[in-house]
N, C-alpha and C. Protein backbone atom coordinates (compact mmCIF):
# COMPACT_ATOMS: atom_id res chain seq x y z
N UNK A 1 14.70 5.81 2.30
CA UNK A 1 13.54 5.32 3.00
C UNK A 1 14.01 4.37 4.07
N UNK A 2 13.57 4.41 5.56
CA UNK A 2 13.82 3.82 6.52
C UNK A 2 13.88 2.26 6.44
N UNK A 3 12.69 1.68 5.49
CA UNK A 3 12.23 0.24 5.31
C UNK A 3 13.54 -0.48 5.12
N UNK A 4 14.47 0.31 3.73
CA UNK A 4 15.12 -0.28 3.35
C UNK A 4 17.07 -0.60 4.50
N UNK A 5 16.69 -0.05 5.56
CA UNK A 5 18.33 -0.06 6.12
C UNK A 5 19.45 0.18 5.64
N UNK A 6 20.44 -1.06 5.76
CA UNK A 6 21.49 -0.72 4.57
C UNK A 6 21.28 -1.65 3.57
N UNK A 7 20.21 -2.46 2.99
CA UNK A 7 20.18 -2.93 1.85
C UNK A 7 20.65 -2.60 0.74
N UNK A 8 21.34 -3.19 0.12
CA UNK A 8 22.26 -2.67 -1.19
C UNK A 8 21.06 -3.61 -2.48
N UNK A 9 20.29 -4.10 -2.39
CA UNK A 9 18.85 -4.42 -3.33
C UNK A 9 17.69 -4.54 -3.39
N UNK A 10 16.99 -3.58 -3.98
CA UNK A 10 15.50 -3.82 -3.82
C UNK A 10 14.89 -4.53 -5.28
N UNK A 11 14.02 -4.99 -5.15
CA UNK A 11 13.66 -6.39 -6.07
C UNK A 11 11.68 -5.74 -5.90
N UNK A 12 11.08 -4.80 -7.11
CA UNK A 12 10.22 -5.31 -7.42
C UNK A 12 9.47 -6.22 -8.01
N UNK A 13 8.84 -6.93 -7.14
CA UNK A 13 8.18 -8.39 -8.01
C UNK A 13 6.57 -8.08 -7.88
N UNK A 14 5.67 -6.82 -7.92
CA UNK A 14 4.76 -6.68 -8.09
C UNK A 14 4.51 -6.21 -9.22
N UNK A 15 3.38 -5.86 -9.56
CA UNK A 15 2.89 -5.32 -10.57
C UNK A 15 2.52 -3.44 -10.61
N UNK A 16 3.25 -2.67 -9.23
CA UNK A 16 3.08 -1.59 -9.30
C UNK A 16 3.61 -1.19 -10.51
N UNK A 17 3.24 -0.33 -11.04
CA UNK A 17 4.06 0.29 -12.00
C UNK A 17 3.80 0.07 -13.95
N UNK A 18 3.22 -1.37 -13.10
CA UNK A 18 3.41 -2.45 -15.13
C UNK A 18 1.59 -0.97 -15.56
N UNK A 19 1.97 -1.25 -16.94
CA UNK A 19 0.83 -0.83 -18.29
C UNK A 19 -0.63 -1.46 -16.99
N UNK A 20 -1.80 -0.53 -17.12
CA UNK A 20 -1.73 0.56 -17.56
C UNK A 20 -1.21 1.53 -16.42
N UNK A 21 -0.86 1.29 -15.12
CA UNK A 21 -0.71 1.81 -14.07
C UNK A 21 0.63 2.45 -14.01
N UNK A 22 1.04 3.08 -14.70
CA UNK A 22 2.79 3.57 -15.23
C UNK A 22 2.89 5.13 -14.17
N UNK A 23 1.99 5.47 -13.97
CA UNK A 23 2.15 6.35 -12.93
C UNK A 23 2.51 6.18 -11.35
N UNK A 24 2.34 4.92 -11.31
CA UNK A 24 2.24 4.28 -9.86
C UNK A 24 3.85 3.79 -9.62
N UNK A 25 4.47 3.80 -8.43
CA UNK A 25 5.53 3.07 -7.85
C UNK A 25 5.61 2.68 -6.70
N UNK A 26 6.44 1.62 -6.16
CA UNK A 26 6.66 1.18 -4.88
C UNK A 26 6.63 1.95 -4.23
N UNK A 27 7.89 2.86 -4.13
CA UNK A 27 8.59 3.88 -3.57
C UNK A 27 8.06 4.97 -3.54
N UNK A 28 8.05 5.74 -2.57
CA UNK A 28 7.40 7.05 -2.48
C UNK A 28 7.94 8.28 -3.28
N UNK A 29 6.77 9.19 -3.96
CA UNK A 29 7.31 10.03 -4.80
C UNK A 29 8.29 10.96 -3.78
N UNK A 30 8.30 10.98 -2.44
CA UNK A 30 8.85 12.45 -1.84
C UNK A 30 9.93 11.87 -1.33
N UNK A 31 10.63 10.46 -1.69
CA UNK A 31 11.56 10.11 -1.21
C UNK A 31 12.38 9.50 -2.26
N UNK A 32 13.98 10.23 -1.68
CA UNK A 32 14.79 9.71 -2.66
C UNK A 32 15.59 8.34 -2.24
N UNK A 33 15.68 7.61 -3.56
CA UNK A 33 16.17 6.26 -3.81
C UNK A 33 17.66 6.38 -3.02
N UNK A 34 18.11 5.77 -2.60
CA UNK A 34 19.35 5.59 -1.80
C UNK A 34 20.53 5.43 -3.26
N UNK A 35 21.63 6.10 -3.77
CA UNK A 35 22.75 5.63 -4.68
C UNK A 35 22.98 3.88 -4.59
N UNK A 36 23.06 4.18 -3.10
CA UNK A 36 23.90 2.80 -3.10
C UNK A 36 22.43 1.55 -3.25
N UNK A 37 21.64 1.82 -3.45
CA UNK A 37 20.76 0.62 -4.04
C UNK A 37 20.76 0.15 -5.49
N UNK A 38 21.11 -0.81 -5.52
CA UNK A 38 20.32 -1.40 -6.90
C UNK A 38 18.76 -2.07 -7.03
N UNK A 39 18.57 -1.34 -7.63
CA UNK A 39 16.85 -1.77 -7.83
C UNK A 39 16.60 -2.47 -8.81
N UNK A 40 15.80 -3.78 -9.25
CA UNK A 40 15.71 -4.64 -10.38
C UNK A 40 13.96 -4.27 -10.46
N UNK A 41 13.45 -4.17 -11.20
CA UNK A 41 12.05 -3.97 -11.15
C UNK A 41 11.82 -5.02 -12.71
N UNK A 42 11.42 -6.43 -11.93
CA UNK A 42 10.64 -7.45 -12.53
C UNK A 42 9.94 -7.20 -13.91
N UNK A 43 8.94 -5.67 -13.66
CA UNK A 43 7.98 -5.46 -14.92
C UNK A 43 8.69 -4.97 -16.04
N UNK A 44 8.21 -5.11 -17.01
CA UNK A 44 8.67 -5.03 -18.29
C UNK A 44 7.59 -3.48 -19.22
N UNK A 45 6.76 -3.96 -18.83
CA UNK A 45 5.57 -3.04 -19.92
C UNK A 45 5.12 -1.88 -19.07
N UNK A 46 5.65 -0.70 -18.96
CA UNK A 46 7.13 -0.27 -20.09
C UNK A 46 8.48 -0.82 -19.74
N UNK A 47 9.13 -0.66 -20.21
CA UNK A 47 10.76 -1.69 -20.00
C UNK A 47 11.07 -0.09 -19.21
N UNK A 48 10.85 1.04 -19.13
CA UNK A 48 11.19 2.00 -17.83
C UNK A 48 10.53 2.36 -17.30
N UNK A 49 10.25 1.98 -16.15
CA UNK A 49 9.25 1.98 -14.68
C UNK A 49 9.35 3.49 -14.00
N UNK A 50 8.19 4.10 -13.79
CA UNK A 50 8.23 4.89 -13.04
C UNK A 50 9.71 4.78 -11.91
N UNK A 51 9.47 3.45 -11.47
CA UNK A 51 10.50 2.82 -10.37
C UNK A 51 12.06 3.37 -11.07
N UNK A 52 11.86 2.43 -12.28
CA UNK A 52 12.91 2.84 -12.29
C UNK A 52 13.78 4.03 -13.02
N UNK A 53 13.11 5.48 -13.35
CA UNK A 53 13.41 6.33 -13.84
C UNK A 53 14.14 7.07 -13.02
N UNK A 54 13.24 6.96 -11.37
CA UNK A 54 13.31 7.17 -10.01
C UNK A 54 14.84 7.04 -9.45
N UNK A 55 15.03 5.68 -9.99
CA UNK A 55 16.33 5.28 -9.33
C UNK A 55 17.47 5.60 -10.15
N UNK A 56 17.27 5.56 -11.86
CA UNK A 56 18.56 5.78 -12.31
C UNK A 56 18.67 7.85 -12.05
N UNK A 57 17.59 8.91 -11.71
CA UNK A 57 17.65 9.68 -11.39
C UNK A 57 19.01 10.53 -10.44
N UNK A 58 18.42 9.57 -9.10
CA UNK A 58 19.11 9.74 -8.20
C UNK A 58 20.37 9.23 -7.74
N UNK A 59 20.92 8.45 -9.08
CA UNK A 59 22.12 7.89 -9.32
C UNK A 59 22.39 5.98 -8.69
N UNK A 60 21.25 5.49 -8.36
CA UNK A 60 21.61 4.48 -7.95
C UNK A 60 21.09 3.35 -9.64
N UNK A 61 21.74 2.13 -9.28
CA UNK A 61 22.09 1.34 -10.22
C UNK A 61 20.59 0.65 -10.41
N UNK A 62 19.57 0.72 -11.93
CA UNK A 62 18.53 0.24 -12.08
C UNK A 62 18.38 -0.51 -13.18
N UNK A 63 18.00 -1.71 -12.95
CA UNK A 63 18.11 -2.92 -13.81
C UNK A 63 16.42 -3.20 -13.88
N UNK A 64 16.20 -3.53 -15.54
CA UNK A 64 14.82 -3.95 -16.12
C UNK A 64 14.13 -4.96 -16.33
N UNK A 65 13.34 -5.34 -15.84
CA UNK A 65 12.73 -6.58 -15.72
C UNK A 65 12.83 -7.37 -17.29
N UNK A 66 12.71 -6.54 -18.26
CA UNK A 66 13.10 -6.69 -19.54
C UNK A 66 14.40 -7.63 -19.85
N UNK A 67 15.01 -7.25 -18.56
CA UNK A 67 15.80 -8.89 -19.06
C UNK A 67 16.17 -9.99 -18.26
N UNK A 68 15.31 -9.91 -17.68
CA UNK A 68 15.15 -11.52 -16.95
C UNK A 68 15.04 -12.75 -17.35
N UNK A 69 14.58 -12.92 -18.67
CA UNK A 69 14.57 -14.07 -19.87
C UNK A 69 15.86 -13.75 -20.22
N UNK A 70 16.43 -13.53 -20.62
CA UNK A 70 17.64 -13.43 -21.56
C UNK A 70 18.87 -13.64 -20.06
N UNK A 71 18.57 -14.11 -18.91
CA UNK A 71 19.45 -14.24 -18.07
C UNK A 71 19.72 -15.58 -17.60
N UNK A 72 18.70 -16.22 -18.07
CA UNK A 72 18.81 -18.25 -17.25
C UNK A 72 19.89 -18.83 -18.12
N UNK A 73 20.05 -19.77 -17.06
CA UNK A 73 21.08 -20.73 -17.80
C UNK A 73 21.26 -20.94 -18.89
N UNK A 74 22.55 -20.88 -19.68
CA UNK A 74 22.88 -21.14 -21.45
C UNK A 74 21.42 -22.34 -21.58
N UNK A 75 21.65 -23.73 -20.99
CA UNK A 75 20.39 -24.73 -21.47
C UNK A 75 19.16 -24.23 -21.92
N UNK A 76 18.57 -22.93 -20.94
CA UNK A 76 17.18 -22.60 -21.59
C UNK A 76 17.34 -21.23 -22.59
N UNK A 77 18.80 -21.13 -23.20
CA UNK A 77 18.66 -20.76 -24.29
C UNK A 77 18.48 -20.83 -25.69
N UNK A 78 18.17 -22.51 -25.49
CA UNK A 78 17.95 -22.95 -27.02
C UNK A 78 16.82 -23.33 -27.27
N UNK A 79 16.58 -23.52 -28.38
CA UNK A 79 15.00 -23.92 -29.42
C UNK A 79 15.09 -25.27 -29.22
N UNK A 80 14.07 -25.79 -29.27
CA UNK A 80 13.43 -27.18 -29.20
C UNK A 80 14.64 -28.15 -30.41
N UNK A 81 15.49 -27.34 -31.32
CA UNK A 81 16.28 -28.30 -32.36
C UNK A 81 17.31 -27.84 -31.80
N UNK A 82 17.63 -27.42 -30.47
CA UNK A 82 19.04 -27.49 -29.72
C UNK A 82 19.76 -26.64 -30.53
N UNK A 83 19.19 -25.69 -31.54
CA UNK A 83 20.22 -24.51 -31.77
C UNK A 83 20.26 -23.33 -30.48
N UNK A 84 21.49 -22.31 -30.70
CA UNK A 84 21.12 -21.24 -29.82
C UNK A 84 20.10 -20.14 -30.36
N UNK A 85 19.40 -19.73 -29.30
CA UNK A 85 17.92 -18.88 -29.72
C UNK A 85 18.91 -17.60 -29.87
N UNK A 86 18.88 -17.02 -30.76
CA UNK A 86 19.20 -15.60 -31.15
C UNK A 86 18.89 -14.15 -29.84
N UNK A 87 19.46 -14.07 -28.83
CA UNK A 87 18.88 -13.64 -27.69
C UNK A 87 18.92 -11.71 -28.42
N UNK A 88 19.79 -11.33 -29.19
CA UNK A 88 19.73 -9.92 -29.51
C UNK A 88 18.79 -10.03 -30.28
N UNK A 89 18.55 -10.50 -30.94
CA UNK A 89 17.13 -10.50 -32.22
C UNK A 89 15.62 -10.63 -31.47
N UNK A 90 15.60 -11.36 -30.01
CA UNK A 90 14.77 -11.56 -29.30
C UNK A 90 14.36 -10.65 -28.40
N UNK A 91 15.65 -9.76 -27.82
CA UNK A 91 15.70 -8.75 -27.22
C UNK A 91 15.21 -7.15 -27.55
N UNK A 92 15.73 -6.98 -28.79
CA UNK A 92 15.21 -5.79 -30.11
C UNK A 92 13.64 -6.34 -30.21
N UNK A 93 13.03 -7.46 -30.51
CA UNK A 93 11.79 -7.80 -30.85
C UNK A 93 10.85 -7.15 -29.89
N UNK A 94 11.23 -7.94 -28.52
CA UNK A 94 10.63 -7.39 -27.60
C UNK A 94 10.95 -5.95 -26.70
N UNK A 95 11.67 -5.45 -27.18
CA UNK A 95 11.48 -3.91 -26.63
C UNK A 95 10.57 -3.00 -28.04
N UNK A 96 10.52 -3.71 -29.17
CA UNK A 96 9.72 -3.03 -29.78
C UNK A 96 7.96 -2.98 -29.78
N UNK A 97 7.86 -4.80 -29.32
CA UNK A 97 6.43 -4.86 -28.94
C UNK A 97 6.18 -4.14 -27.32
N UNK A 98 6.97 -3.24 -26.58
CA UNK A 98 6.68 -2.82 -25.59
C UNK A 98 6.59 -1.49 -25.79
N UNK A 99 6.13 -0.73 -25.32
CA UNK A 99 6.42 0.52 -25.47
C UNK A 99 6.02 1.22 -24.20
C-alpha cells in the first residue's frame, strides 16, 4: 500500500478489528501487506486480528497487542508486596479469557 512508503512499522492503535468487529481491518482486503513490515496491532480480543492473520500470511513480521502488558519495565512487574508477578501464569490466563 502506497500510504505506507518504506516504513518498516505499522502500529495499530485503533479499535478496527477488536470483538465484535473481527471482520474489519486497517488494511485493505485487496492489498498485500509489504514482508518487510512489522505490524504490532494494539488489540487483543481476539489476540489474532484479522490485521494480523493478514500480515503473518504474506510473510511479514506480526506482533499482538496481547503482549503489551507483559513488556514495561521489570518495576511494573511486581505486586503491591514487591514480589515478581508471575508474567507466564498471567499470560496463559489471559489468552484463555480471550478467545
Amino acid at each position: 500500500m502506497e500510504a505506507t512508503g518504506d516504513a518498516d512499522l505499522l502500529i495499530n492503535a485503533t479499535s478496527v478489528g477488536m470483538r465484535p468487529h473481527v471482520d474489519e481491518s486497517i488494511w485493505p482486503s485487496d492489498a498485500l501487506i509489504p514482508a518487510r513490515l512489522t505490524v504490532f496491532d494494539l488489540m487483543y480480543n481476539p489476540v489474532e486480528t484479522l490485521l494480523l492473520k493478514r500480515t503473518r500470511s504474506g510473510g511479514a513480521r506480526a506482533i499482538s497487542g496481547l503482549e503489551t502488558p507483559f513488556n514495561r519495565e521489570p518495576q511494573h512487574s511486581r505486586s503491591g508486596t514487591g514480589e515478581n508477578v508471575p508474567i507466564g501464569a498471567m499470560r496463559t490466563s489471559l489468552k484463555e479469557g480471550v478467545s
